[in-house]
Protein backbone atom coordinates (compact mmCIF):
# COMPACT_ATOMS: atom_id res chain seq x y z
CA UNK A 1 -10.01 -13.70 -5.22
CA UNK A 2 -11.99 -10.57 -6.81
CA UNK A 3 -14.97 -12.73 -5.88
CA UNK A 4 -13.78 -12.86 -2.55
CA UNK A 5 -13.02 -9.33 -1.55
CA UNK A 6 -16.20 -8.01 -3.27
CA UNK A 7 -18.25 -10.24 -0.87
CA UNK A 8 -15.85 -8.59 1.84
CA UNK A 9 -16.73 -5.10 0.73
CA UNK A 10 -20.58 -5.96 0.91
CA UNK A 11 -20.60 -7.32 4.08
CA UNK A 12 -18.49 -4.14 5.52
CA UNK A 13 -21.24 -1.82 3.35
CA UNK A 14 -24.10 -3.51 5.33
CA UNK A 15 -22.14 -3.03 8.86
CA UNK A 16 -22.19 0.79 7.19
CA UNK A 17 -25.26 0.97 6.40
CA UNK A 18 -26.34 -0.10 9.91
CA UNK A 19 -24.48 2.44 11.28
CA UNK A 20 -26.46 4.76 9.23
CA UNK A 21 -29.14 3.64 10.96
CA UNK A 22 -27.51 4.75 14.25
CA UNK A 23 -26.60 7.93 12.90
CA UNK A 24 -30.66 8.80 12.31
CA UNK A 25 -32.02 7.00 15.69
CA UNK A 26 -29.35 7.84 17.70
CA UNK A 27 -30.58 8.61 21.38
CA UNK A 28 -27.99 11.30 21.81
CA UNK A 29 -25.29 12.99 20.48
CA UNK A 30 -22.09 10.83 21.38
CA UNK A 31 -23.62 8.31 19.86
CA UNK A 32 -24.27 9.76 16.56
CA UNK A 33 -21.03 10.90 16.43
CA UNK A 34 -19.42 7.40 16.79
CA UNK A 35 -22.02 6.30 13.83
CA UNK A 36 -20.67 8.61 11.61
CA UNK A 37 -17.20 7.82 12.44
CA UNK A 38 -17.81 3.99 11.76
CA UNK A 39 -18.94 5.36 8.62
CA UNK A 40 -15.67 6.47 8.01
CA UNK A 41 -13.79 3.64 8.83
CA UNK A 42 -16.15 1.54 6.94
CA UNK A 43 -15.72 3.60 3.92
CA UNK A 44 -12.50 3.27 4.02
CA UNK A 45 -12.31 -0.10 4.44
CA UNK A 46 -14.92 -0.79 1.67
CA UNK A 47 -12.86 1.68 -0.85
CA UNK A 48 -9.69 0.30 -0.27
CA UNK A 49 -11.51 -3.37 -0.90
CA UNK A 50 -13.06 -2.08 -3.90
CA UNK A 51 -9.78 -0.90 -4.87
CA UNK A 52 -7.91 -4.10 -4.96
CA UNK A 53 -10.85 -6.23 -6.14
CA UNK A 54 -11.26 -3.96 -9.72
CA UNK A 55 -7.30 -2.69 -9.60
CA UNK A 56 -8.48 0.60 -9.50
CA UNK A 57 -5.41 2.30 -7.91
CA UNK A 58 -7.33 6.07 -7.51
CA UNK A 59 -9.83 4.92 -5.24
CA UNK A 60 -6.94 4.43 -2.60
CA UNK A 61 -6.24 7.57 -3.00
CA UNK A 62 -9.95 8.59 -2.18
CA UNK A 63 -9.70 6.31 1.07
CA UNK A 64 -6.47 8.09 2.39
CA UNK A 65 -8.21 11.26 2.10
CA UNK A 66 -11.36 9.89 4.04
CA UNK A 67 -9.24 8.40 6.54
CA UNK A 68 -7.61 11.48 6.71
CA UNK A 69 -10.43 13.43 7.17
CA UNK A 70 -12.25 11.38 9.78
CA UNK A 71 -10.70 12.59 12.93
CA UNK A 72 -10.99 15.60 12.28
CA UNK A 73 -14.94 15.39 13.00
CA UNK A 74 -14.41 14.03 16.27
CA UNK A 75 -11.78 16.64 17.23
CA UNK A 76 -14.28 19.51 16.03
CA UNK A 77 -17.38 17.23 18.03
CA UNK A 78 -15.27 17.73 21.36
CA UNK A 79 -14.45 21.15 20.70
CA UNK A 80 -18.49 21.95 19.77
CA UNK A 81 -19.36 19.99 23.17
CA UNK A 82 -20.11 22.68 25.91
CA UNK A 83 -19.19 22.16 29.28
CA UNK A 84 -16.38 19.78 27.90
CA UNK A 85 -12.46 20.20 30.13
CA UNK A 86 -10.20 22.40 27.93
CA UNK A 87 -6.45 20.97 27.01
């Protein structure tokens, strides 16, 4: 099963690291900002992965805090845009 969710964690990793990709080439700014927060989702999802394949229980404490964290870029992205409808 290790075996298994290892492969899992690559494969997510890859998605990641074509996001990156996004993140550099990105024709505008929306879009970069999506990138970055599949990069976040991804991370988390390839932490907690990593997590259960080596039983390291403090790297699910690592992706709480980056799942906790992600939002919060998109919240300060919206507030940054100008132009953008107030709440």
């Amino acid at each position: 099963m290790p075996n298994f969710l290892l492969a899992v964690a690559g494969f997510v990793l890859a998605t990641v690291a074509l996001g990156l990709v996004r993140v550099l080439r990105g024709p505008g700014d929306a879009d970069r900002i999506m990138a970055i927060q599949l990069l976040g989702t991804g991370g988390t999802a390839a932490l907690l992965l990593l997590a259960e394949a080596m039983a390291a229980p403090a790297a699910v404490d690592l992706a709480l805090l980056l799942a906790l964290l992600a939002p919060f870029v998109s919240v300060a992205f919206v507030k940054s845009v100008p132009g953008g409808r107030e709440a």
